[in-house]
C-alpha atoms as a PDB file:
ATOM      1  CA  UNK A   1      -1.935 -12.088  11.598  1.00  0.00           C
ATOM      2  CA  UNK A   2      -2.774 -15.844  11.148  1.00  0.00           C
ATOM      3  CA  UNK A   3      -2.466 -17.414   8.008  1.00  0.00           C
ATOM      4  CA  UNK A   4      -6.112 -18.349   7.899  1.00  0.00           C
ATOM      5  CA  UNK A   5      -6.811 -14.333   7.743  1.00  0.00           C
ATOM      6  CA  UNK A   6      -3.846 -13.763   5.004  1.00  0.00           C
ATOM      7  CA  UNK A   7      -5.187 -16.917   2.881  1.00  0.00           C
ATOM      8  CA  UNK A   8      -9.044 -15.369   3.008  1.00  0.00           C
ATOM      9  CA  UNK A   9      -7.547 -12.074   1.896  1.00  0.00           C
ATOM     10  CA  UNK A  10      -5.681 -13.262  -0.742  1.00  0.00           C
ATOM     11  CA  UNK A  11      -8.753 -15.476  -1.741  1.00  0.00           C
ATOM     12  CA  UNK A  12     -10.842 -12.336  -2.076  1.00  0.00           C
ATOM     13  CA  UNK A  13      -8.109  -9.901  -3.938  1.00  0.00           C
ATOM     14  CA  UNK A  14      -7.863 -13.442  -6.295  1.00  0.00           C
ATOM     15  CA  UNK A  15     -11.851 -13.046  -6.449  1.00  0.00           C
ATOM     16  CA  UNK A  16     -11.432  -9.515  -7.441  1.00  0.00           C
ATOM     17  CA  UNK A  17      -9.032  -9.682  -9.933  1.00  0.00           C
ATOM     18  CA  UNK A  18     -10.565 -12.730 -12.043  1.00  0.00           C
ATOM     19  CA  UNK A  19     -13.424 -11.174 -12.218  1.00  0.00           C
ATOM     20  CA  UNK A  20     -12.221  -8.696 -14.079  1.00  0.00           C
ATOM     21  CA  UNK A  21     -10.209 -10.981 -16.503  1.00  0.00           C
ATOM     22  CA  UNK A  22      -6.871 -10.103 -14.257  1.00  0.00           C
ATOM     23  CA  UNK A  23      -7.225  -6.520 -16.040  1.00  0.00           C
ATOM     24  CA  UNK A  24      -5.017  -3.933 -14.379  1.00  0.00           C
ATOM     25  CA  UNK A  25      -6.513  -1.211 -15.892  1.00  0.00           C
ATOM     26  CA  UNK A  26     -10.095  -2.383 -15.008  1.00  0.00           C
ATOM     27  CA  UNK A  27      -9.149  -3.548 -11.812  1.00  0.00           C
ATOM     28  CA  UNK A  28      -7.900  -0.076 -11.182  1.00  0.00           C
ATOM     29  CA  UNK A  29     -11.167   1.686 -12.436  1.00  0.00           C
ATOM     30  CA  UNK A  30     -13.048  -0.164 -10.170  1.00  0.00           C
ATOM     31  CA  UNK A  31     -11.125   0.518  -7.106  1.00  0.00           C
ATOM     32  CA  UNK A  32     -11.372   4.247  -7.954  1.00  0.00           C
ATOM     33  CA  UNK A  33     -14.858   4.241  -8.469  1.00  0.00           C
ATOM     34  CA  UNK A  34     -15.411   2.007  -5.411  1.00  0.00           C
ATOM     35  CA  UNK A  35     -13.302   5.089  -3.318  1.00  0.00           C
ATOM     36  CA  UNK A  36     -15.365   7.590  -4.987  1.00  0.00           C
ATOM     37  CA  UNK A  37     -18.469   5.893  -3.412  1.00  0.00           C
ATOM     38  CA  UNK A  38     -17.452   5.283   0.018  1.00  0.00           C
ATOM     39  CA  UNK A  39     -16.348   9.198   0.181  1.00  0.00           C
ATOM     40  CA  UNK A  40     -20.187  10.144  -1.340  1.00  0.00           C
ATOM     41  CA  UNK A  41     -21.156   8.048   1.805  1.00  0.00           C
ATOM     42  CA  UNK A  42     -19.156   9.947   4.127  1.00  0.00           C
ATOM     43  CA  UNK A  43     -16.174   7.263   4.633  1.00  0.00           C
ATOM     44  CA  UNK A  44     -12.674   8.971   5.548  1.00  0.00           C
ATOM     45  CA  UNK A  45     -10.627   7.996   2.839  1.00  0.00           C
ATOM     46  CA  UNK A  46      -6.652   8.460   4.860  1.00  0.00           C
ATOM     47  CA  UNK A  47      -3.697   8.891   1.540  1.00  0.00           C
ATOM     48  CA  UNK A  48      -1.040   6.945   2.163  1.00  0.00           C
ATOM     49  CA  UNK A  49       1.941   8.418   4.284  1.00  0.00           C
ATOM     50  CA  UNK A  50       4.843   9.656   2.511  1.00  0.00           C
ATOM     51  CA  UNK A  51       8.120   8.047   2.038  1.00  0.00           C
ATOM     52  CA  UNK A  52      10.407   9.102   4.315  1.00  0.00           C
ATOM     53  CA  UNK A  53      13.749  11.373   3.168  1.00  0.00           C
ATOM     54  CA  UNK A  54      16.578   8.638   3.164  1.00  0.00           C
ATOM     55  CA  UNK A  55      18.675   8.894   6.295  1.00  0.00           C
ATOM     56  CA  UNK A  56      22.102  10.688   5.754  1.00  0.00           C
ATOM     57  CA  UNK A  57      24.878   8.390   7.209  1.00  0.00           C
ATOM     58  CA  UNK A  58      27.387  11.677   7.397  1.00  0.00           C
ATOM     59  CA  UNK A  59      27.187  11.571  11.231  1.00  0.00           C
ATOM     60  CA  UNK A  60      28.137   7.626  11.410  1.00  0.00           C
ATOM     61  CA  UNK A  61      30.926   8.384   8.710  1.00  0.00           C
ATOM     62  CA  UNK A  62      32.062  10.962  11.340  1.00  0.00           C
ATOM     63  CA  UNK A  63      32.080   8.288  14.440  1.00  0.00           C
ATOM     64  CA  UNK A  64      33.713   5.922  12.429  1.00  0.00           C
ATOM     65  CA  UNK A  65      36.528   8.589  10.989  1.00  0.00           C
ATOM     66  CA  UNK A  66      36.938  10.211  13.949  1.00  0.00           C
ATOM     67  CA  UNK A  67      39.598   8.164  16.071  1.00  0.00           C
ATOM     68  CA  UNK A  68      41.905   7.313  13.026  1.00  0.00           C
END
């Protein structure tokens, strides 16, 4: 991405959140209610992927204890 796209971004997210007084809460509200809207309208809202299980290291710990 070029930094002219992340500064506009950030510019707008600043936007955003000043106009609601840098509110977490109300910022939050918002966004929900903003979701709720688009999916009324027929967007596809897509949930985040979940986190991956952390990789076990037992086979590496086998490698590496192997040729002692």
């Amino acid at each position: 991405m070029s930094n002219s796209i992340i500064r506009e971004v950030r510019l707008i997210r600043e936007q955003h959140a000043a106009s609601f007084d840098f509110d977490l809460d109300r910022i939050f509200s918002d966004l929900q209610s903003r979701q709720k809207q688009h999916e009324a309208e027929g967007w596809k809202i897509i949930s985040a992927p979940a986190s991956s299980p952390p990789v076990s290291n037992i086979a590496l710990q086998r490698i590496r204890f192997a040729h002692r």
